[in-house]
Structure formats: structure tokens, C-alpha cells
Protein backbone atom coordinates (compact mmCIF):
# COMPACT_ATOMS: atom_id res chain seq x y z
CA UNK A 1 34.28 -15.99 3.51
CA UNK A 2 31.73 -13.75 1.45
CA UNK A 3 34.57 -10.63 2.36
CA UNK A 4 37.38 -12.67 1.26
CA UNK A 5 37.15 -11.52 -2.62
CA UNK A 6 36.21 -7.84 -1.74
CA UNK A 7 39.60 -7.62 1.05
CA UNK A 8 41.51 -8.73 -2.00
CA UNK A 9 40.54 -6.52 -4.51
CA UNK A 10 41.31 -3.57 -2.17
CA UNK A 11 44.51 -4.94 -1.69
CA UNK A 12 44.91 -4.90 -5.21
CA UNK A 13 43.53 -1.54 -5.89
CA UNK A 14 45.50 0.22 -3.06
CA UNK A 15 48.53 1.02 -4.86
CA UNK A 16 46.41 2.35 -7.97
CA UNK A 17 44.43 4.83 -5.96
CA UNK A 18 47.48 6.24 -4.26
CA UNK A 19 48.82 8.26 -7.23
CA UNK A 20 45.24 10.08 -6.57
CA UNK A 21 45.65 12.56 -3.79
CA UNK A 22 42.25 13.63 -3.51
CA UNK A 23 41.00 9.94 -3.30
CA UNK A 24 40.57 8.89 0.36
CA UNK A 25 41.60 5.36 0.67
CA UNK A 26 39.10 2.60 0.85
CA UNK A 27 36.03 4.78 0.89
CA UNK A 28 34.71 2.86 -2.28
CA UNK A 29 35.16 -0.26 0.11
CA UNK A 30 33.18 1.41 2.94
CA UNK A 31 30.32 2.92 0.85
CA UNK A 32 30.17 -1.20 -0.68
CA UNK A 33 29.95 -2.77 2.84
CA UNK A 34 27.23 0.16 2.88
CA UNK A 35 25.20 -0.68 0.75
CA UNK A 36 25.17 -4.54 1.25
CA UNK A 37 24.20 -4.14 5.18
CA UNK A 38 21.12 -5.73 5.63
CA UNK A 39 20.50 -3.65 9.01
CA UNK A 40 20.48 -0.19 9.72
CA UNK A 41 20.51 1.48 12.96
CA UNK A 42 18.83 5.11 12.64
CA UNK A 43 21.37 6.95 14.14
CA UNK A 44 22.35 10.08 12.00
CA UNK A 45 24.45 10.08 8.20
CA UNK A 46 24.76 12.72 6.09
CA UNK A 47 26.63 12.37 2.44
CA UNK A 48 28.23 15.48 3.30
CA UNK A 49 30.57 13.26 5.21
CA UNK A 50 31.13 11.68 1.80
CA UNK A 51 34.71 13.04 0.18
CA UNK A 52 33.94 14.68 -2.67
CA UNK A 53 36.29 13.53 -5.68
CA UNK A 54 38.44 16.05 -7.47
CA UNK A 55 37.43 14.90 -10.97
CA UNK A 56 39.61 16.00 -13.55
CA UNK A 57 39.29 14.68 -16.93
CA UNK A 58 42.24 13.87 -18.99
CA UNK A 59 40.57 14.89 -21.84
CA UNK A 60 40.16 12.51 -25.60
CA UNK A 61 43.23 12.28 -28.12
CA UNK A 62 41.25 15.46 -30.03
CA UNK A 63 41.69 18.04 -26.78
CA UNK A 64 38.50 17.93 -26.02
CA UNK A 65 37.51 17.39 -22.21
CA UNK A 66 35.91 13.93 -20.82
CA UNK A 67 32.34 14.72 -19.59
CA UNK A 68 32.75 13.75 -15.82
CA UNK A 69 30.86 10.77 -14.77
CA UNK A 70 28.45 10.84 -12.04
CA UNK A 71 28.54 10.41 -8.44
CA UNK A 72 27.23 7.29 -7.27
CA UNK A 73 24.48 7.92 -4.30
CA UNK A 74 24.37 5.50 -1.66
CA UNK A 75 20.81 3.44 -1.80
CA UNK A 76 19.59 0.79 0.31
CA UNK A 77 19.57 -2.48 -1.32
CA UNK A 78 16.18 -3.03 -0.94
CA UNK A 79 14.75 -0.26 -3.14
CA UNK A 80 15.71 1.43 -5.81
CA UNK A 81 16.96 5.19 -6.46
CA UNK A 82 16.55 5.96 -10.15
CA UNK A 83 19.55 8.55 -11.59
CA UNK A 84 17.37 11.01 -13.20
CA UNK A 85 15.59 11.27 -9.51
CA UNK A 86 18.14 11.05 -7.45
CA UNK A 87 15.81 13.02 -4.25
CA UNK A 88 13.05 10.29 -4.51
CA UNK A 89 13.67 6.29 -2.52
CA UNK A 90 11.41 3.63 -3.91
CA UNK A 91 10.64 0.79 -1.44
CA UNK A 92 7.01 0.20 -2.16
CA UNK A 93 5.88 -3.34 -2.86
CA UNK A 94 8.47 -5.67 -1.66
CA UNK A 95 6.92 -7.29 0.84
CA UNK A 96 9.53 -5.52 3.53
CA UNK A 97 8.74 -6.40 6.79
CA UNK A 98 10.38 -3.54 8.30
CA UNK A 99 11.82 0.24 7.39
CA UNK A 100 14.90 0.31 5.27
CA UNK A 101 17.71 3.53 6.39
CA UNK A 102 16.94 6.82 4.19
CA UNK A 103 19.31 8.57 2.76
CA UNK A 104 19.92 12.37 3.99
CA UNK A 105 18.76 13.88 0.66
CA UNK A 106 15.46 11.78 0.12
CA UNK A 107 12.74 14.02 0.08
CA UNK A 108 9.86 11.55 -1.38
CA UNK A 109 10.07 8.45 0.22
CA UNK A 110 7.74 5.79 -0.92
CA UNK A 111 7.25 2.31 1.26
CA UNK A 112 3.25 1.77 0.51
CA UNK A 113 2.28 -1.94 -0.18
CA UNK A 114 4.71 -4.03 2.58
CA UNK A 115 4.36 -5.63 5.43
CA UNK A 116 5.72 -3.09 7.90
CA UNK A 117 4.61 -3.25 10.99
CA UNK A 118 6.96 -0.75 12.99
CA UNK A 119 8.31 2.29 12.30
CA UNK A 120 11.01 2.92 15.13
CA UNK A 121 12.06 6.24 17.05
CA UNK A 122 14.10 8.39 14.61
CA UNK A 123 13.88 6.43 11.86
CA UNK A 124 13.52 10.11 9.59
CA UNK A 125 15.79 11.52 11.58
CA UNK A 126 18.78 11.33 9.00
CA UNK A 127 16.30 12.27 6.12
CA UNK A 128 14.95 15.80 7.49
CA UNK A 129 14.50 17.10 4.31
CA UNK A 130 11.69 14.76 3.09
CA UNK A 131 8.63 16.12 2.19
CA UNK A 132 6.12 13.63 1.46
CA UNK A 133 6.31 9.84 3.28
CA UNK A 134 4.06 7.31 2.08
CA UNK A 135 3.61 4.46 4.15
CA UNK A 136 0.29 3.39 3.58
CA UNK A 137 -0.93 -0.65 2.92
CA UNK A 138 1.02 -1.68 5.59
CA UNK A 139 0.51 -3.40 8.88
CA UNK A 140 1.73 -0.58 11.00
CA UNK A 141 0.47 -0.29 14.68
CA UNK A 142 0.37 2.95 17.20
CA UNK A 143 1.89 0.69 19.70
CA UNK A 144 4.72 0.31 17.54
CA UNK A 145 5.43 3.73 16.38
CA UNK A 146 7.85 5.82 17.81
CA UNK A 147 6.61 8.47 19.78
CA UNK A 148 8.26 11.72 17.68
CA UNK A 149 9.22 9.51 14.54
CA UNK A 150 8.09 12.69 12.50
CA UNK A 151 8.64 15.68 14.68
CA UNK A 152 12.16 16.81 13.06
CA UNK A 153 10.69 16.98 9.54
CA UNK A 154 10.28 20.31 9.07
CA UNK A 155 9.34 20.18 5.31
CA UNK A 156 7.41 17.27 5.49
CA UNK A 157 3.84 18.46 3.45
CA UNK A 158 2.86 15.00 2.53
CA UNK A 159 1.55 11.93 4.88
CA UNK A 160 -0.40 8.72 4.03
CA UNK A 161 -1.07 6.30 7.04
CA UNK A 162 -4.44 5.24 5.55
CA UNK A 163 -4.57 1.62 5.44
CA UNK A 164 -2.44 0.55 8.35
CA UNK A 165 -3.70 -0.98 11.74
CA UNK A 166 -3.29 2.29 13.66
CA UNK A 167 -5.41 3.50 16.85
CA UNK A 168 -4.15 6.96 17.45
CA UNK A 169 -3.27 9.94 15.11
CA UNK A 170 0.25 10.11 15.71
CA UNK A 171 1.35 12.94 17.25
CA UNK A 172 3.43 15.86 17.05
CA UNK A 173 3.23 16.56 13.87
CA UNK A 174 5.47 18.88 11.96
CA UNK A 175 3.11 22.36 11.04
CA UNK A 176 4.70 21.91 7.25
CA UNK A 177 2.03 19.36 6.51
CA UNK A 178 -0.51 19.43 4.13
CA UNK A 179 -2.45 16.70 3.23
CA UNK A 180 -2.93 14.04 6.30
CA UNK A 181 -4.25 10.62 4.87
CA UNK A 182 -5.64 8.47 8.22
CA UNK A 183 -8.38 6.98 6.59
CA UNK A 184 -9.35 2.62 7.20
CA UNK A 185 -7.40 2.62 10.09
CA UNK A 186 -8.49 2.16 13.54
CA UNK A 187 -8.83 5.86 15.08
CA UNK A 188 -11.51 6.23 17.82
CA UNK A 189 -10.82 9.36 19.25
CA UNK A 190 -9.37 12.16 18.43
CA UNK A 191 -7.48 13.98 21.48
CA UNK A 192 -7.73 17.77 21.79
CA UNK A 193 -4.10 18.49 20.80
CA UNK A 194 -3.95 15.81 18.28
CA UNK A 195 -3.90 18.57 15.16
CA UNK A 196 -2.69 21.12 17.74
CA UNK A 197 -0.38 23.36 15.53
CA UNK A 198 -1.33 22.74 11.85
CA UNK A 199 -1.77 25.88 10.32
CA UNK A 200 -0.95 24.59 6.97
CA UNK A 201 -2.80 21.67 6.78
CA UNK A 202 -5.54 21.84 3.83
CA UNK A 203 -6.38 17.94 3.37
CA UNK A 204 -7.60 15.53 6.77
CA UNK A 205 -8.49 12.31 5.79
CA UNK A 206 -10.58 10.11 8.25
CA UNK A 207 -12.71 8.03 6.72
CA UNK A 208 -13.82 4.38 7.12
CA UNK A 209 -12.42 4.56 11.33
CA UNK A 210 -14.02 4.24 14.61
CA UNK A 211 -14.36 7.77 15.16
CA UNK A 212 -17.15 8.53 17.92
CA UNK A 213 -16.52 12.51 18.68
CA UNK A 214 -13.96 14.82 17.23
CA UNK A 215 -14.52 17.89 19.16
CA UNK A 216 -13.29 21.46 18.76
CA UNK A 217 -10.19 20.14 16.60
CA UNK A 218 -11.17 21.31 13.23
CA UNK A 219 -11.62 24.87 14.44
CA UNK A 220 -8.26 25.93 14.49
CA UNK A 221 -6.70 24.46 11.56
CA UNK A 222 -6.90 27.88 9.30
CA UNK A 223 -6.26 26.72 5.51
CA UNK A 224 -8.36 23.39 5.66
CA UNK A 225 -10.26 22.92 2.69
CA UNK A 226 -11.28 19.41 2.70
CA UNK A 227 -12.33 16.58 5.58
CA UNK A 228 -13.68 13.50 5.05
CA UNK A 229 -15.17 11.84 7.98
CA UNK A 230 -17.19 9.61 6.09
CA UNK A 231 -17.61 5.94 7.38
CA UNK A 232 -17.24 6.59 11.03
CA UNK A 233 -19.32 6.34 14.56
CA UNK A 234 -19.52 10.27 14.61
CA UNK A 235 -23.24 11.17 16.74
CA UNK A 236 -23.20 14.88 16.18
CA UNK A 237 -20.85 17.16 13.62
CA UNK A 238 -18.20 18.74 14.67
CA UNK A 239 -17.88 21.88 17.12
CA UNK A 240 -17.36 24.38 14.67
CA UNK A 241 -15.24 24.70 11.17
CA UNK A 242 -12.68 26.40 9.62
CA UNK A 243 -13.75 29.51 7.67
CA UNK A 244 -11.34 27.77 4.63
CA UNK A 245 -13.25 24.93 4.31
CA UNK A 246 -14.69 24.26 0.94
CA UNK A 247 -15.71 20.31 0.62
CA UNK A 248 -17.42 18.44 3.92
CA UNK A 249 -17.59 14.30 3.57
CA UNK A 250 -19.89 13.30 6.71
CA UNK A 251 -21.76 10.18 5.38
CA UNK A 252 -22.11 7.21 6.06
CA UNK A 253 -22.38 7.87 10.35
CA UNK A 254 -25.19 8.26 13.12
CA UNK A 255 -25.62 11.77 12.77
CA UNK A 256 -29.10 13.17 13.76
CA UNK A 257 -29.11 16.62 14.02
CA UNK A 258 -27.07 20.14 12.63
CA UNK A 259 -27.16 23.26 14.63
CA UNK A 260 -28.70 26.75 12.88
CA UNK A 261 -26.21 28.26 11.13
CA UNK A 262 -23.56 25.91 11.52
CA UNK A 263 -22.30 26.20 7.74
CA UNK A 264 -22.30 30.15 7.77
CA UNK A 265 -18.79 30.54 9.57
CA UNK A 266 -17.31 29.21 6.35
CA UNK A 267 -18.14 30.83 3.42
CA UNK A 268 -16.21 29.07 0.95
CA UNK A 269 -17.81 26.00 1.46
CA UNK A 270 -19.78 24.87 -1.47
CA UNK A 271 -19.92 20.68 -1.09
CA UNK A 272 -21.10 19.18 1.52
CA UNK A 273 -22.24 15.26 1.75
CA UNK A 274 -24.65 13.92 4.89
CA UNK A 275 -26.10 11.24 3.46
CA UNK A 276 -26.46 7.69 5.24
CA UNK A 277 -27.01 8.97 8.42
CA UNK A 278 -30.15 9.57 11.06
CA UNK A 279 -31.40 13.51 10.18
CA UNK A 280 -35.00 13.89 10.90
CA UNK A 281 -36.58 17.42 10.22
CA UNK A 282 -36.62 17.68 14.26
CA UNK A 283 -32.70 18.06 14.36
CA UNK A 284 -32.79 20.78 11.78
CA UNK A 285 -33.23 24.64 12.28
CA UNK A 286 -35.32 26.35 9.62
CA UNK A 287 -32.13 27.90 7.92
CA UNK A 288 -29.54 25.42 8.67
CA UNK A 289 -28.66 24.90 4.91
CA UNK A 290 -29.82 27.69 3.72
CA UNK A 291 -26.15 28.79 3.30
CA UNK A 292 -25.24 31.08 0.16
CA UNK A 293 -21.85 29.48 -0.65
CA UNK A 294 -23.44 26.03 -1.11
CA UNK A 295 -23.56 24.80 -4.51
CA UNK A 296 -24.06 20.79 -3.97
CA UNK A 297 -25.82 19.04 -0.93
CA UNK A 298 -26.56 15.65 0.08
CA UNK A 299 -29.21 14.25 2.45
CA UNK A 300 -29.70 11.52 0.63
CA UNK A 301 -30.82 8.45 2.61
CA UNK A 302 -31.60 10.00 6.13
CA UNK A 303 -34.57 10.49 7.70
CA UNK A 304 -36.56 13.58 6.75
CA UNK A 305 -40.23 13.89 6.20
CA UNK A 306 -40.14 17.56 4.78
CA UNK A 307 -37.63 19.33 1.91
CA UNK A 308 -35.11 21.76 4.09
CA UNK A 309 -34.87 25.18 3.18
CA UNK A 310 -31.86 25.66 0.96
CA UNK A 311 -30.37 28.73 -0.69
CA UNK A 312 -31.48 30.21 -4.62
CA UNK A 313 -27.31 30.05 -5.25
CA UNK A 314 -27.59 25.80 -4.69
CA UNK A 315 -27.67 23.59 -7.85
CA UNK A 316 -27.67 20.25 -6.95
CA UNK A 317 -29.46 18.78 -4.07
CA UNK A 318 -29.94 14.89 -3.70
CA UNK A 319 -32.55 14.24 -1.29
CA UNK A 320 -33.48 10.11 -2.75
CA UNK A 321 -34.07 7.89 0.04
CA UNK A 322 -35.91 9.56 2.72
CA UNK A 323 -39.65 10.05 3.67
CA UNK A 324 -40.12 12.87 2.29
CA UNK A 325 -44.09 12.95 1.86
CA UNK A 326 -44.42 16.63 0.39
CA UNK A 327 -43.60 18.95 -2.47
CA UNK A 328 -43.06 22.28 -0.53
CA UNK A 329 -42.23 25.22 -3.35
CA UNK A 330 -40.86 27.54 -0.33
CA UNK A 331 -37.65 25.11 0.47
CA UNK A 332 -36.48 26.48 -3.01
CA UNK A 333 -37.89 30.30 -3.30
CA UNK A 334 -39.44 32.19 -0.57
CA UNK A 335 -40.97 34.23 -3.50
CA UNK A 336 -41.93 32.81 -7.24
CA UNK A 337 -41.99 35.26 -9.69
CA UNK A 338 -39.58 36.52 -13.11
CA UNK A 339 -36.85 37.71 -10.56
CA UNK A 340 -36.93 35.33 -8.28
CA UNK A 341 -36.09 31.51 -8.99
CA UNK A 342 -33.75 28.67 -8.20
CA UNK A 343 -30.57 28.07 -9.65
CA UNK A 344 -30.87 24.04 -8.86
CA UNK A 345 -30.05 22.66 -11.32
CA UNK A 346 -30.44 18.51 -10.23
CA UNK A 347 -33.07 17.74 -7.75
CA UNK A 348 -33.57 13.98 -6.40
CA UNK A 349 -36.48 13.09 -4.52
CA UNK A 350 -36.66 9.21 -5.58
CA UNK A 351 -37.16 7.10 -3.02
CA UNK A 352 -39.30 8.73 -0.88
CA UNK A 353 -43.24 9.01 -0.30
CA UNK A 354 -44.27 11.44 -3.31
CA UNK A 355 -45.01 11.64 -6.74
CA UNK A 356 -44.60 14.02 -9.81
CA UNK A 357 -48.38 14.37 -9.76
CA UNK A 358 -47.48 16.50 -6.18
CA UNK A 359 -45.44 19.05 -7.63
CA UNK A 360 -47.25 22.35 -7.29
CA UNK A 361 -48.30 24.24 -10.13
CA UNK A 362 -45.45 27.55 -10.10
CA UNK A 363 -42.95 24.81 -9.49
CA UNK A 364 -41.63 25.02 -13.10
CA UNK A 365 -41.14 28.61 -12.62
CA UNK A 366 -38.96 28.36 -9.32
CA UNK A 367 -36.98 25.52 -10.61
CA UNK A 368 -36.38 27.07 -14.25
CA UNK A 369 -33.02 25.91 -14.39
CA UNK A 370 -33.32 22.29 -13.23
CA UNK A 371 -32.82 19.91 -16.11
CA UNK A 372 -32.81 16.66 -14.05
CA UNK A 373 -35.89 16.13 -11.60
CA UNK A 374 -35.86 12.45 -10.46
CA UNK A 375 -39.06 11.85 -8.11
């Protein structure tokens, strides 16, 4: 009964939209029972197949033309598709319990905040020009994922996942992609071809998983700049980084030792957080922070019993929390004279065995440039 008023109206309408011969009959009807379907089936729909109207305007009494009126875009019912936006779908907090059909030009689509819990094989397919998908807040599982949901998008450069029920970085993923956002999920291991491929990627998000080893996998993505891998079950760092990297989150883990000269085969990186984790001085190399590009390093709340050697170049090191036990003026300059000082510029040693009184005499002259010294 619910088509009964819509069947009559086209009735109705039919003989009006004849004397248009550019108007394909009943489309309007078809785009409505569209729009109102409450389940979608993935398979492929682009609005190209959509007639395009021969507007003409018949112009106002003064002889000037009508402004044409705009095309209506199809949108699922569920979400909204604002005019002045027209490339963007808006699904987020709805509580959906499932993935609504995206139109062919979408390229942000936003379904964060629901209660999805599967996202099915091809269910981007139609939409291969989206670029950034967020999907995070949801109760999405791996088992329920389909296997190459994002393989075909091509332009995707934007992915959030974090916040889901997930155990596996899903996998392929399309080399366009950027930023990666995995983090307070349920990842344990990382497989050696699960970032297989992204040479673009500059943002891999981790944290707050199950993450006990990660393996050669960071090595190869050239033009990452920034991992977190905070909050995780990670042993030992990684084998080897990207010569892009600039900011390192490790904290929060079980790690107890850094190779010598891990940190030199990327010179660009200048933050780098270890604290919350096991370091003793015994799974440190004389020089294994002493790295130029450094500029902010934390050890705070480890294990350590001696100050590491850092570089002159590094201003703030954060060292509270350990058991530390002595002031030793060579971690900060190997020589102590007018040319040769520290540029630290914070220095935190509370929390540890020590006291102010056990700063050495030229200390003031090697850390010139500190203006916070918290021991």
C-alpha cells in the first residue's frame, strides 16, 4: 500500500513530462524508490548512468534567463549529503548497525561513532574515488571484513580503524595511503607483507594493541614520518627505520634494550619517546642516543642507573623516574669549556636517587642553556 500514492502520481505526471523530450520517463520515480531502499547490495552504480536533463530556462517576463536549478544527487537515507559539499557522505553517529551504499562521487566518507560491525566484500567498490574513509568507534571485526574491501581505491590517502574490535591489519592496501589509524584495536602481530607496498604512507598508528614483534616492516615504507607504537607488548624495537622518520612513540611497552646506532639511519628524526618501559644501562651501547638530529628524548620511567650519552644538538631530555644514582657531566659534553656546551635546554632527573647537591661544579657551564633543571 505505501507505493499506492507514488504509482499514482506518476500516472498523473506522465502526460506532463512527455512534451519534454530530453526527460526519460519515470527516472524521478526510480531515483525515489532509490533513495527510500533500506538495503543496498554493493554491486556497481555510477551517476553517469543518470540522464542528464537538457535544462533550458524560459527565461522571467524582463528577458532575462532563469538561473538553472540544481541537480539533485542521490544520498542514502540514512546520512546526509550537504549541497555546498556535494563529494563528502555523512553517516557518523546514528547508531547504524551496518554500512549504508556510497555514492560513485563520494570521496570523504564519514561512518565513525555506529555500531557497525561488518564491512562486506566490495562495499567501496562503487565509490573508487574516495580518499579518506573513516570508520572508526565502531564494533568492526577482522573476521567480518571483506578480504580486498579497500584494494580498488586507488586515491584513498586517508584510513581510521582505531577503535574497532579488529585482530589483523587489513590487508592489501591501496599504496595512495597516507595516514593509517589502527590504534585500541586488537592487533598482535604484524605479518611481513602487511605494509608491503606503501611507499606513500607518512602516518602508522598502533597504539594501545597487543602488538608483541613488528619485524622488518617499518624499513621499507620510504616517506614515514611518524609511528606510534605506544601501549603495546613490543620486547625489543623494531628491525630497522625509515631514513624519513622524524617522531618515534615507543612507551608504555617491555622494551629493555636499543642496539648502537640504531637512530643514525634516520637523520631527520628529532622526537623520540621510550618511557614506561624496562631499559637498564646494560641494554644500551655507549652512543646509542647520541644521535645529532635528536632534539627531544624520553627515558623517563625505565630502569637506568647512569645518564646515557646524548648529543650537544639535544634540548630536552626527561630522564624522572629511574635510578639514576649519579650526576655524570660527560653524558652532556665530552669537553667543558667556552666552545663547547650543551644546547639542553630541559633536563629531568626527579624521581630518581640524586640530589642537586651532586651536580658537579663545571655543570653550569655545560648546561648554559638549560633553564629548567628538575632533580
Amino acid at each position: 500500500m505505501r507505493w499506492a500514492p507514488v504509482l499514482i502520481m506518476a500516472g498523473l505526471c506522465g502526460v506532463t513530462m512527455s512534451q519534454y523530450e530530453d526527460y526519460e520517463d519515470m527516472f524521478w520515480l526510480q531515483a525515489y524508490v532509490r533513495s527510500q531502499s533500506s538495503s543496498y547490495n554493493y554491486a556497481p552504480y555510477y551517476e553517469d548512468e543518470i540522464p542528464a536533463y537538457s535544462y533550458v530556462p524560459a527565461g522571467s517576463p524582463d528577458g532575462d534567463p532563469v538561473p538553472e536549478p540544481p541537480v539533485s544527487r542521490i544520498c542514502p537515507h540514512e546520512c546526509e549529503c550537504p549541497p555546498n559539499f556535494s563529494s563528502a557522505l555523512y553517516c557518523d553517529t546514528r547508531n547504524l548497525r551496518y554500512l549504508p551504499f556510497v555514492p560513485s562521487r563520494m570521496k570523504y566518507a564519514y561512518f565513525q561513532n555506529n555500531q557497525i560491525t561488518t564491512i562486506q566484500e566490495g562495499a567501496f567498490d562503487n565509490a573508487t574515488s574516495l580518499e579518506w574513509i573513516a570508520l572508526h568507534n565502531n564494533q568492526i571485526t577482522s573476521e567480518k571484513m571483506g578480504k580486498r574491501v579497500f584494494a580498488k581505491l586507488k586515491n584513498l590517502e586517508r584510513l581510521y580503524l582505531d577503535h574497532n574490535n579488529l585482530t589483523k591489519i587489513p590487508t592489501p592496501l591501496p599504496r595512495s595511503l597516507r595516514e593509517l589509524h589502527l590504534g585500541y584495536n586488537q592487533i598482535s602481530k604484524v605479518p611481513s607483507n602487511a605494509l608491503e607496498g606503501l611507499e606513500n604512507l607518512t602516518a602508522l598508528y598502533l597504539s594501545h594493541n597487543q602488538i608483541h614483534e613488528i619485524g622488518p616492516n617499518l624499513r621499507g615504507l620510504k616517506s614515514l614520518i611518524i609511528v606510534d607504537l605506544s601501549y603495546n607488548q613490543l620486547r625489543r624495537v623494531p628491525d630497522g627505520l625509515p631514513s624519513s622518520l622524524e617522531q618515534f612513540y615507543l612507551e608504555h611497552n617491555y622494551i629493555y634494550s636499543v642496539p648502537e646506532d640504531y637512530f643514525k639511519a634516520s637523520p631527520k628524526l628529532y622526537y623520540v619517546r621510550i618511557s614506561h618501559n624496562s631499559l637498564t644501562n646494560d641494554g644500551l651501547a655507549s652512543n646509542t642516543f647520541n644521535a645529532s638530529s635528536l632534539l627531544e628524548l624520553d627515558l623517563s620511567y625505565n630502569k637506568l642507573q647512569k645518564i646515557p650519552k646524548v648529543s650537544t644538538s639535544l634540548e630536552n631530555l626527561y630522564l624522572q623516574g629511574n635510578r639514576i644514582n649519579e650526576f655524570t657531566i660527560s653524558s652532556f659534553c665530552t669537553m667543558v669549556d667556552i666552545m663547547n656546551f650543551s644546547r639542553l635546554q630541559v633536563l629531568r632527573l626527579d624521581g630518581n636517587e640524586i640530589r642537586r647537591s651532586a651536580m658537579p661544579s663545571d655543570a653550569p657551564l655545560c648546561l648554559r642553556w638549560a633553564n629548567v633543571i628538575e632533580i
